[in-house]
Protein backbone atom coordinates (compact mmCIF):
# COMPACT_ATOMS: atom_id res chain seq x y z
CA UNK A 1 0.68 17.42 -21.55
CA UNK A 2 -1.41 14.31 -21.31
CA UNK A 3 -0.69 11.41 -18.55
CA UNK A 4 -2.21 8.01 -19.36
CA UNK A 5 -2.32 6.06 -15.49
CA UNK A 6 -2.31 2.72 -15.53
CA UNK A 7 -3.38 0.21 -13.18
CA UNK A 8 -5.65 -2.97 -12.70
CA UNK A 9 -8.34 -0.49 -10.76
CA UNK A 10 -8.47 2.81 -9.13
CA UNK A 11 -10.14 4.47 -6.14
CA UNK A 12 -13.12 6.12 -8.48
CA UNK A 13 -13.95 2.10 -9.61
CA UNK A 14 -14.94 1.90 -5.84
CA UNK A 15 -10.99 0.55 -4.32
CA UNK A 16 -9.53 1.55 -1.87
CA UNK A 17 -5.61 0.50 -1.56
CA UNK A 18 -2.18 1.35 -1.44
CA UNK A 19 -1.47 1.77 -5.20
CA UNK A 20 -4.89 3.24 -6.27
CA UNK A 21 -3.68 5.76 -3.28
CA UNK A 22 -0.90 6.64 -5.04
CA UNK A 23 -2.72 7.19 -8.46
CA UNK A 24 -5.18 8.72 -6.99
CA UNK A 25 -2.57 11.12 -5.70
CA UNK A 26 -0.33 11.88 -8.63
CA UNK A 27 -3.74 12.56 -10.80
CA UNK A 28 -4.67 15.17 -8.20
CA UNK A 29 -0.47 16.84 -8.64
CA UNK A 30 -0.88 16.28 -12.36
CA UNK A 31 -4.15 17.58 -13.00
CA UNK A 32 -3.70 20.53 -10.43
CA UNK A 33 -0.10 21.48 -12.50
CA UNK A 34 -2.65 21.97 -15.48
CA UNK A 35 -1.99 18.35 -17.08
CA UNK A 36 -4.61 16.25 -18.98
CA UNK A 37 -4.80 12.71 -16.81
CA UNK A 38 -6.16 9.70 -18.40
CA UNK A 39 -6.94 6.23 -16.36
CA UNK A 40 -6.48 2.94 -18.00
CA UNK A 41 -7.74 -0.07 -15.85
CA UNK A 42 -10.04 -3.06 -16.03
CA UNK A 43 -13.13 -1.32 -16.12
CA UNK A 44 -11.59 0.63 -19.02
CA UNK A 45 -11.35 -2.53 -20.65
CA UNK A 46 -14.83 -3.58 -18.99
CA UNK A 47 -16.29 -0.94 -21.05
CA UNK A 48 -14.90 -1.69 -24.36
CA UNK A 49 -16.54 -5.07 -24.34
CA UNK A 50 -19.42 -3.83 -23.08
CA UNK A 51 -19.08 -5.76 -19.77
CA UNK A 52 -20.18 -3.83 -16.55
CA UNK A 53 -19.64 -6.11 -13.76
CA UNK A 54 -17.59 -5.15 -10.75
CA UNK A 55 -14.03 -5.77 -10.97
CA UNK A 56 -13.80 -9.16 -8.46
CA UNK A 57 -16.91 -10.41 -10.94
CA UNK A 58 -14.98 -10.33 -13.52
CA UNK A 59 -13.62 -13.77 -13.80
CA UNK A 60 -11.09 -13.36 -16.27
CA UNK A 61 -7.68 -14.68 -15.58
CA UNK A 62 -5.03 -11.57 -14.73
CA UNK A 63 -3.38 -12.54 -17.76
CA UNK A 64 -5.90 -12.02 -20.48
CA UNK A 65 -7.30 -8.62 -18.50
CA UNK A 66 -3.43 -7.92 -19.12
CA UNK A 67 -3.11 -8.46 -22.44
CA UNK A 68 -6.27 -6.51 -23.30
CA UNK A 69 -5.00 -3.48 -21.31
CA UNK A 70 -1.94 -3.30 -23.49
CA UNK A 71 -4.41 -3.54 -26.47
CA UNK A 72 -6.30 -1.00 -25.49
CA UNK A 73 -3.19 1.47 -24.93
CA UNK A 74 -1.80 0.82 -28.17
CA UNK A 75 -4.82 1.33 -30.21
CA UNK A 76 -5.99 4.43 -28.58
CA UNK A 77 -2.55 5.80 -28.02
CA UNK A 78 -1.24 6.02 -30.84
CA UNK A 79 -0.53 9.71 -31.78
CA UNK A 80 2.93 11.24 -31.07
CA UNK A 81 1.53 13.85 -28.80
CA UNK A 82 -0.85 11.33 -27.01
CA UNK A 83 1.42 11.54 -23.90
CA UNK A 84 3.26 9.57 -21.49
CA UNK A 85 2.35 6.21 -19.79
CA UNK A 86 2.93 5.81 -16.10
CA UNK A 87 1.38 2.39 -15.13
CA UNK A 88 2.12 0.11 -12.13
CA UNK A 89 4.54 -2.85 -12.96
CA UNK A 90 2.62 -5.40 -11.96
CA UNK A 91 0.09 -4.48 -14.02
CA UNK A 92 0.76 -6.50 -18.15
CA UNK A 93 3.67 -5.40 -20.43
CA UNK A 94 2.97 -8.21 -22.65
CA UNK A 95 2.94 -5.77 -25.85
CA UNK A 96 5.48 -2.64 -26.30
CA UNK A 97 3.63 0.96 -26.50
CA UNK A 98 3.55 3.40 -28.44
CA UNK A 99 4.58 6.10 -26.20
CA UNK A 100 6.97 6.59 -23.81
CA UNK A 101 6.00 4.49 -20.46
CA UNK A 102 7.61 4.91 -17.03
CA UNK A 103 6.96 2.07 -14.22
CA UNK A 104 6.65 2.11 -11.24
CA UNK A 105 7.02 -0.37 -8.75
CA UNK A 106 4.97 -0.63 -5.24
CA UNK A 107 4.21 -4.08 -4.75
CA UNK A 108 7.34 -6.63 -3.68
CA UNK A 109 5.41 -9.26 -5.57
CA UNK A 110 8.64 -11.62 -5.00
CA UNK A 111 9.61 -10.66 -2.02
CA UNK A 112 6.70 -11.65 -0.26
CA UNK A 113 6.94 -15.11 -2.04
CA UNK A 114 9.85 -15.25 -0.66
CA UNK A 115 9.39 -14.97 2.65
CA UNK A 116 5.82 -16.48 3.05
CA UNK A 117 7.61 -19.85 1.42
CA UNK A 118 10.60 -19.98 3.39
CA UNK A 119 8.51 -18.75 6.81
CA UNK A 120 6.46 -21.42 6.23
CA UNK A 121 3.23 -19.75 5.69
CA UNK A 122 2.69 -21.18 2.98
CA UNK A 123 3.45 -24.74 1.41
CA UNK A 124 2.68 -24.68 -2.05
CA UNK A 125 2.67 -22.25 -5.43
CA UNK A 126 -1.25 -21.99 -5.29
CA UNK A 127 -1.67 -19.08 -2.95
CA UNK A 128 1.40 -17.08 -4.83
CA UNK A 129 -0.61 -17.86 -8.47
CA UNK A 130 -1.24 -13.81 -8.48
CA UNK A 131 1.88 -12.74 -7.00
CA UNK A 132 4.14 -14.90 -9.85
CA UNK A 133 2.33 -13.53 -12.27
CA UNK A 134 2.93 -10.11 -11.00
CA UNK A 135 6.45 -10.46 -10.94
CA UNK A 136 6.57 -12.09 -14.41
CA UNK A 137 4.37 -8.58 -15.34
CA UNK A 138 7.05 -6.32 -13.70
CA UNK A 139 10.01 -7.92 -15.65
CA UNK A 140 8.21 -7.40 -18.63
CA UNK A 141 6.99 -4.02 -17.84
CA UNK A 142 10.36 -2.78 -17.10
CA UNK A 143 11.55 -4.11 -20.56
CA UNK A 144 9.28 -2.08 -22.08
CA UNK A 145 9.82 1.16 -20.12
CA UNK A 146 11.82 4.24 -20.37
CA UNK A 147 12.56 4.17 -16.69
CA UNK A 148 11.46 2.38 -13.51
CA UNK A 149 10.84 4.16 -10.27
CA UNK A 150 10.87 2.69 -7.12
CA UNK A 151 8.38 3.96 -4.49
CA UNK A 152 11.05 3.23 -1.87
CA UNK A 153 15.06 1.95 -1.29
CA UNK A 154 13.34 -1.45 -0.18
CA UNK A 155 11.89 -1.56 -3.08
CA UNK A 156 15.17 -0.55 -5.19
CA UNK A 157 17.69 -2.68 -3.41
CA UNK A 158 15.32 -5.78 -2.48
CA UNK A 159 12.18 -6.54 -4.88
CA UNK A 160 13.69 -4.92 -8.05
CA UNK A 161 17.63 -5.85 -7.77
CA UNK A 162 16.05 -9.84 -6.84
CA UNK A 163 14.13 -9.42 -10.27
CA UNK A 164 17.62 -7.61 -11.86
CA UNK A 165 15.69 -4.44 -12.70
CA UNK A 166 17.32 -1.07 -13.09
CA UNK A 167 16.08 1.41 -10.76
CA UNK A 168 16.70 4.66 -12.30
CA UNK A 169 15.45 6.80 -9.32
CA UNK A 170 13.54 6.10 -6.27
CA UNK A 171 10.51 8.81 -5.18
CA UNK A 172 9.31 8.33 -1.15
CA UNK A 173 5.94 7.92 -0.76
CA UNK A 174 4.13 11.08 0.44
CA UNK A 175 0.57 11.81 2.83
CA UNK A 176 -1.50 14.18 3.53
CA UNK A 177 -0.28 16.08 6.90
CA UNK A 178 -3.73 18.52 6.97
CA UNK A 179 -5.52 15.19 6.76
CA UNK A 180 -3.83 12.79 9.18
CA UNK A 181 -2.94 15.20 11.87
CA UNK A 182 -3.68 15.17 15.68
CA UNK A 183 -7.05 15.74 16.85
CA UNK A 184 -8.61 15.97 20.39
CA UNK A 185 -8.75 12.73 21.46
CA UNK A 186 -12.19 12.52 23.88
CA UNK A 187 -14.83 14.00 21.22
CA UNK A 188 -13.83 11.46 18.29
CA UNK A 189 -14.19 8.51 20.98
CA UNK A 190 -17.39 9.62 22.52
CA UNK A 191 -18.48 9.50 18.96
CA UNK A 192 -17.68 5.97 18.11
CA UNK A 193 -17.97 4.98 21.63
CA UNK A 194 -14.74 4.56 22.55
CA UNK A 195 -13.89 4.20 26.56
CA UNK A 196 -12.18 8.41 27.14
CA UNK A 197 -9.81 6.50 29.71
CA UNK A 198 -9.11 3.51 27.48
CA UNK A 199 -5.60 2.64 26.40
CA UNK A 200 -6.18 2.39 22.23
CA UNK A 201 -3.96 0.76 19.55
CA UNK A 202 -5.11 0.46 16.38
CA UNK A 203 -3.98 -1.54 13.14
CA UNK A 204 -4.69 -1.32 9.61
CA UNK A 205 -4.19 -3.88 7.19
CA UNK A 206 -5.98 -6.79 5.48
CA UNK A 207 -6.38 -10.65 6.20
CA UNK A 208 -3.54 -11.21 3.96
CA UNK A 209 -0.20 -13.13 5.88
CA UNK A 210 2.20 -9.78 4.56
CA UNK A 211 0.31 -7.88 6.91
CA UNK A 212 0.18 -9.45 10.12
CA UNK A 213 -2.85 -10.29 11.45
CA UNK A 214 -1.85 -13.38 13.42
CA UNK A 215 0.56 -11.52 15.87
CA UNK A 216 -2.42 -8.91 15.98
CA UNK A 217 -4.42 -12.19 17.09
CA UNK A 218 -1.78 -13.31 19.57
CA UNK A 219 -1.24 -9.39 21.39
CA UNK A 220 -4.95 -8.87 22.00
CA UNK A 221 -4.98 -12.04 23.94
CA UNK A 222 -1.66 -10.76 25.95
CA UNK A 223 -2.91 -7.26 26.21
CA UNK A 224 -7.02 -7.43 27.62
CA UNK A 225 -6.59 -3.89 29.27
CA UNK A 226 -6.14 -2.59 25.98
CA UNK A 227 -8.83 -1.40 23.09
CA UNK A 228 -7.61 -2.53 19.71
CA UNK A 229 -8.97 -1.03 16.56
CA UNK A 230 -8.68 -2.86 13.43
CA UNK A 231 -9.61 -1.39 9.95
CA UNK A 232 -9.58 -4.04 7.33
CA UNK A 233 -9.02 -2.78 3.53
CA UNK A 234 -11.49 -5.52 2.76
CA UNK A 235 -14.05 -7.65 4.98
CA UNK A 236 -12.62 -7.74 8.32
CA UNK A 237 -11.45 -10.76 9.35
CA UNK A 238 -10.02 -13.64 6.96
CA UNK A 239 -12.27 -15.30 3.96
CA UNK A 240 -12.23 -18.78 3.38
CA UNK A 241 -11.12 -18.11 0.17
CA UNK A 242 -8.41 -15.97 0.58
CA UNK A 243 -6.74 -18.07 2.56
CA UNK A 244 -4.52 -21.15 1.91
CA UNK A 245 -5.20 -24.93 3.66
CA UNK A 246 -1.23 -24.60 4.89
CA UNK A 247 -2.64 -21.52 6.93
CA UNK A 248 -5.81 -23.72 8.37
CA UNK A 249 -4.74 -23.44 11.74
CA UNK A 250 -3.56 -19.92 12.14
CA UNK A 251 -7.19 -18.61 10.49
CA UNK A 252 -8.96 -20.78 13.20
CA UNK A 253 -7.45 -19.02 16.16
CA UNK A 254 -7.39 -15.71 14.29
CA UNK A 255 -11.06 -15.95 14.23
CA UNK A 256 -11.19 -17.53 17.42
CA UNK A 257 -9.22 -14.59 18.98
CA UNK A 258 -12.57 -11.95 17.23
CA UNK A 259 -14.96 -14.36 18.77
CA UNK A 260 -13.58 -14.66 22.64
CA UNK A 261 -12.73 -10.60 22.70
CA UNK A 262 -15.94 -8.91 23.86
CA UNK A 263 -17.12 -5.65 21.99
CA UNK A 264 -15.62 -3.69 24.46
CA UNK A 265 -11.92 -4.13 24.18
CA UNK A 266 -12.27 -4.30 20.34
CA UNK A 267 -13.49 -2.52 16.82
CA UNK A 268 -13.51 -4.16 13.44
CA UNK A 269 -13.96 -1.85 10.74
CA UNK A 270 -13.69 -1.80 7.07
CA UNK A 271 -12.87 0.01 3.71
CA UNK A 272 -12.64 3.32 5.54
CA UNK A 273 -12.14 6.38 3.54
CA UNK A 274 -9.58 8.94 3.82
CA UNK A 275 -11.15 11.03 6.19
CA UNK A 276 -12.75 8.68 8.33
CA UNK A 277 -9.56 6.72 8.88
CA UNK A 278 -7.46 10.04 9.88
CA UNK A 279 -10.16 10.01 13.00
CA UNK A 280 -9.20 6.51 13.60
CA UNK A 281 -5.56 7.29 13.82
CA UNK A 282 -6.10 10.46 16.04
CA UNK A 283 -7.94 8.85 18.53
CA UNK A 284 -5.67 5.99 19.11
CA UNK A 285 -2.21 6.41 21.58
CA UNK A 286 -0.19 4.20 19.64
CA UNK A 287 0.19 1.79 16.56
CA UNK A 288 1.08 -1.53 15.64
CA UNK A 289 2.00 -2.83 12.00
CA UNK A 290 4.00 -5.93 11.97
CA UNK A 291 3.84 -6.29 7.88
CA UNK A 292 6.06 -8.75 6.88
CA UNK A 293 7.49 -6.72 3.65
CA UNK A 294 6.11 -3.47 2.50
CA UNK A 295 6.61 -1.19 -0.38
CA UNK A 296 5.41 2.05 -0.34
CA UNK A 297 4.09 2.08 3.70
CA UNK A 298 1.22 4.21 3.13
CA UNK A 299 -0.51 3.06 6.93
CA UNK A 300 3.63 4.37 8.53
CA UNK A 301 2.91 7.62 7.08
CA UNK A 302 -0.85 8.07 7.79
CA UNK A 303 0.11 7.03 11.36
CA UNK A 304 3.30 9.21 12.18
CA UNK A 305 1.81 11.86 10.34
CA UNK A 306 -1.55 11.72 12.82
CA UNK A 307 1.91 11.93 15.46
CA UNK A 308 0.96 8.37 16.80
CA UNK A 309 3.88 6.59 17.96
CA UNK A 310 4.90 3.29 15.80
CA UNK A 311 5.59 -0.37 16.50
CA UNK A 312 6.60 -1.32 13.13
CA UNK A 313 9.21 -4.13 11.15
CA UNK A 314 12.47 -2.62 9.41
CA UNK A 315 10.49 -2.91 5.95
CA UNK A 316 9.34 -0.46 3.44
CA UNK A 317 10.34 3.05 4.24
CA UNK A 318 12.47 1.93 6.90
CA UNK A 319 15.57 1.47 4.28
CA UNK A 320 14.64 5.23 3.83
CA UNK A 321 14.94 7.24 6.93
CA UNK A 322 14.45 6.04 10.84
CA UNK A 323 14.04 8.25 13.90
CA UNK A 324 13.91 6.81 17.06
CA UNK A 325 10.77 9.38 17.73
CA UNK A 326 8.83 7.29 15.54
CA UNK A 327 8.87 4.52 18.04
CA UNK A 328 10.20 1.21 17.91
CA UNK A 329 11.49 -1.15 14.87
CA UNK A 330 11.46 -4.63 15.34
CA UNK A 331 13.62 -6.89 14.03
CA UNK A 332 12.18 -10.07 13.90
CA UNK A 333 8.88 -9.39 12.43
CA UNK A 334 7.20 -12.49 13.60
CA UNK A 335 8.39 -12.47 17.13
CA UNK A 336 5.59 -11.54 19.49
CA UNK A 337 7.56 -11.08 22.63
CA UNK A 338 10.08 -8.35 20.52
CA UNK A 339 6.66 -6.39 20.24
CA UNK A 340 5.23 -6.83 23.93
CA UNK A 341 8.60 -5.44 24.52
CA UNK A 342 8.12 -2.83 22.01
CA UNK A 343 4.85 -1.83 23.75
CA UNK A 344 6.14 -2.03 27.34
CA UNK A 345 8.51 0.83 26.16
CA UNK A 346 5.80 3.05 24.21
CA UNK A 347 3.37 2.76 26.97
CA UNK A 348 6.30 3.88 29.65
CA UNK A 349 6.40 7.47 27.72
CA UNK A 350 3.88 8.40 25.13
CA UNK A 351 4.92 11.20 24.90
CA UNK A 352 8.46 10.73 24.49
CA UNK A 353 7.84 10.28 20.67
CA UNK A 354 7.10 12.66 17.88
CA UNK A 355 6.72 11.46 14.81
CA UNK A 356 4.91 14.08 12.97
CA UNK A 357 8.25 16.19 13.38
CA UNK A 358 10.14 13.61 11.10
CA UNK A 359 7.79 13.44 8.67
CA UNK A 360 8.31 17.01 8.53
CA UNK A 361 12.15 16.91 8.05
CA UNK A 362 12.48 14.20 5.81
CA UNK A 363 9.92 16.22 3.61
CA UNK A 364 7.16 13.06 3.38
CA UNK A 365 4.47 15.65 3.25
CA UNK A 366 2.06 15.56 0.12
CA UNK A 367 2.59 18.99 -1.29
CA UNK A 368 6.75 17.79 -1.53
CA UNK A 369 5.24 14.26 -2.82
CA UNK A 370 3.65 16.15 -5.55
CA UNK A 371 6.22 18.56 -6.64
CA UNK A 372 8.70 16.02 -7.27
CA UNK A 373 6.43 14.10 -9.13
CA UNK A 374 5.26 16.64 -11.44
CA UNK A 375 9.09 17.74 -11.77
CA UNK A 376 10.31 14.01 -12.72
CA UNK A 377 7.77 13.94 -15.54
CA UNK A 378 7.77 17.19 -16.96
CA UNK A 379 11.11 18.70 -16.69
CA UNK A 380 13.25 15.31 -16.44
CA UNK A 381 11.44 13.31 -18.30
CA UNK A 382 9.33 14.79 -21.36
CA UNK A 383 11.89 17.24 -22.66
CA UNK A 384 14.37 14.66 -23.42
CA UNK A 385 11.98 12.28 -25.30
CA UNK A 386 12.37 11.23 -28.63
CA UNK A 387 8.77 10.67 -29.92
CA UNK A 388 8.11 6.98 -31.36
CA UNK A 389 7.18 6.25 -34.68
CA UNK A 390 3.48 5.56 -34.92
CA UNK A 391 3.28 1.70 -35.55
């Protein structure tokens, strides 16, 4: 059976994120259960116009790069036996295919809105331009689709019952546990000269608000005795750009924060692959990620998988399954003194938490991941479909 994936890019077009993670990951499940895998993305499109630019070069608006995805689906998937679509939400629905499409939603596009506006973060619609039109993408998506999947309860019960989207089943993310596993500590630190006797926290995110970076700012100031590594999915440290004039004052001390901390106490890195950020993890004691909404909490995993206990907000997977040998929730995700608090109480133990084991239990490991993936879309889904008439 053939899969057509479906997303703006993917991790072979040279991007690394959260949802070309997960498509990178179902291709592997598909293609190892002996299924064809197709990839439909910009660069798909790219290539049918002969463009061959890299993807933030190409300075089409979302919408028209959406409208000449679902072109390109319907007039090379045509055939009854062509397959079965699986395509992020956010990603067009302008036109109805010609096969059978499932959605699936990762992203809490309006959520995030949501909170940004009414946190203050932001003042006007300009910096949400790409998240509004995400949303607008998901409704239509899931209009078009023969189910949506959510990629976690937070995503069921919050993004896609705000939107008044069926969920029809929900599927936990899932990570590698060979990968991102514990590691002696004092080799992987000599290596990227990390102080053997240093007290390390690490973060991973981006210079987007969702993710946190200005009570990163604020802790490293409160907490000089300890190393902080930060992996950026993009350019570490905020872009002028990327960031709007309402948030002026908070990207000033952000960056005055990078300047002021010597080399010692901190490590800025970027677009790390796979394997090079399980050795980040495993040399690290503990981990912060104060993301203001999440969907699919790829970084959680990674982390409690690498058994590195968590300071983390009751987002994402948290609607899903909690331990208290993870580490510590927080409530109030913008509260710096509910984290210092948090920290105080992982640095009294360490090794009073075990998150690896959870992961275990709640079956969050990749092979499980996979299997119910592949079972979903062959055995639930494909033998009950009623092939389309060729339009």
């Amino acid at each position: 059976m053939r899969f057509i994936l479906v997303n703006w890019t993917f991790k072979h077009d040279g991007v690394i994120g959260g949802c070309e993670s997960f498509h990178d990951k179902l291709a592997f499940a598909l293609t190892k259960a002996g299924h064809e895998v197709d990839f439909v993305s910009y660069k798909t499109v790219a290539d049918d116009l002969g463009i061959r630019v890299p993807y933030e070069r190409l300075h089409l608006p979302e919408v028209e790069v959406a409208l000449l995805i679902d072109k390109h689906l319907q007039k090379h998937y045509r055939n009854k036996d062509d397959g079965i679509i699986v395509r992020d939400a956010g990603v067009g629905g302008f036109l109805e295919p010609s096969l059978p499409q499932i959605a699936v939603f990762g992203n809490p596009y309006f959520t995030l809105n949501d909170e940004l506006l009414r946190r203050g973060l932001v003042q006007t619609l300009s910096y949400n331009r790409y998240h509004d039109i995400c949303t607008y993408f998901e409704k239509r998506t899931a209009e078009n689709s023969l189910q949506n999947v959510g990629l976690s309860n937070f995503m069921a019960k919050v993004e896609m019952r705000s939107l008044g989207i069926q969920c029809h089943k929900v599927i936990n993310n899932g990570v590698d546990m060979q990968l991102f596993r514990p590691r002696e500590k004092d080799n992987l630190r000599k290596k990227y000269g990390v102080p053997a006797n240093a007290l390390v926290a690490c973060w991973v995110g981006s210079s987007h608000p969702i993710k946190g970076i200005q009570v990163i700012s604020e802790l490293i100031l409160k907490y000089p005795e300890v190393y902080w590594i930060l992996v950026f999915k993009g350019q570490p440290g905020p872009r002028g750009p990327l960031i709007p004039s309402s948030l002026a004052e908070l990207v000033d001390r952000i960056r005055r924060t990078f300047v002021n901390v010597t080399k010692r106490r901190i490590m800025k890195l970027k677009q790390l692959q796979p394997q090079q950020l399980s050795k980040i993890y495993a040399m690290s004691d503990f981990c912060v990620l104060p993301y203001l909404c999440e969907g699919n909490s790829h970084a959680v995993l990674e982390a409690c998988s690498s058994n590195l206990p968590l300071i983390t907000t009751k987002t994402g997977l948290f609607w899903d399954f909690w331990d208290d040998r993870i580490g510590v929730a927080v409530d109030k995700s913008r509260d710096v003194q509910e984290y210092c608090d948090a920290i105080a109480k992982i640095r009294g133990d360490l090794s009073a938490f075990g998150p690896r084991s959870v992961i275990s239990e709640q079956k969050l490991d990749l092979e499980s991941w996979s299997d119910t993936w592949v079972k979903y879309l062959t055995q639930d889904i494909a033998p009950g479909l009623s092939r389309p008439t060729v339009r």
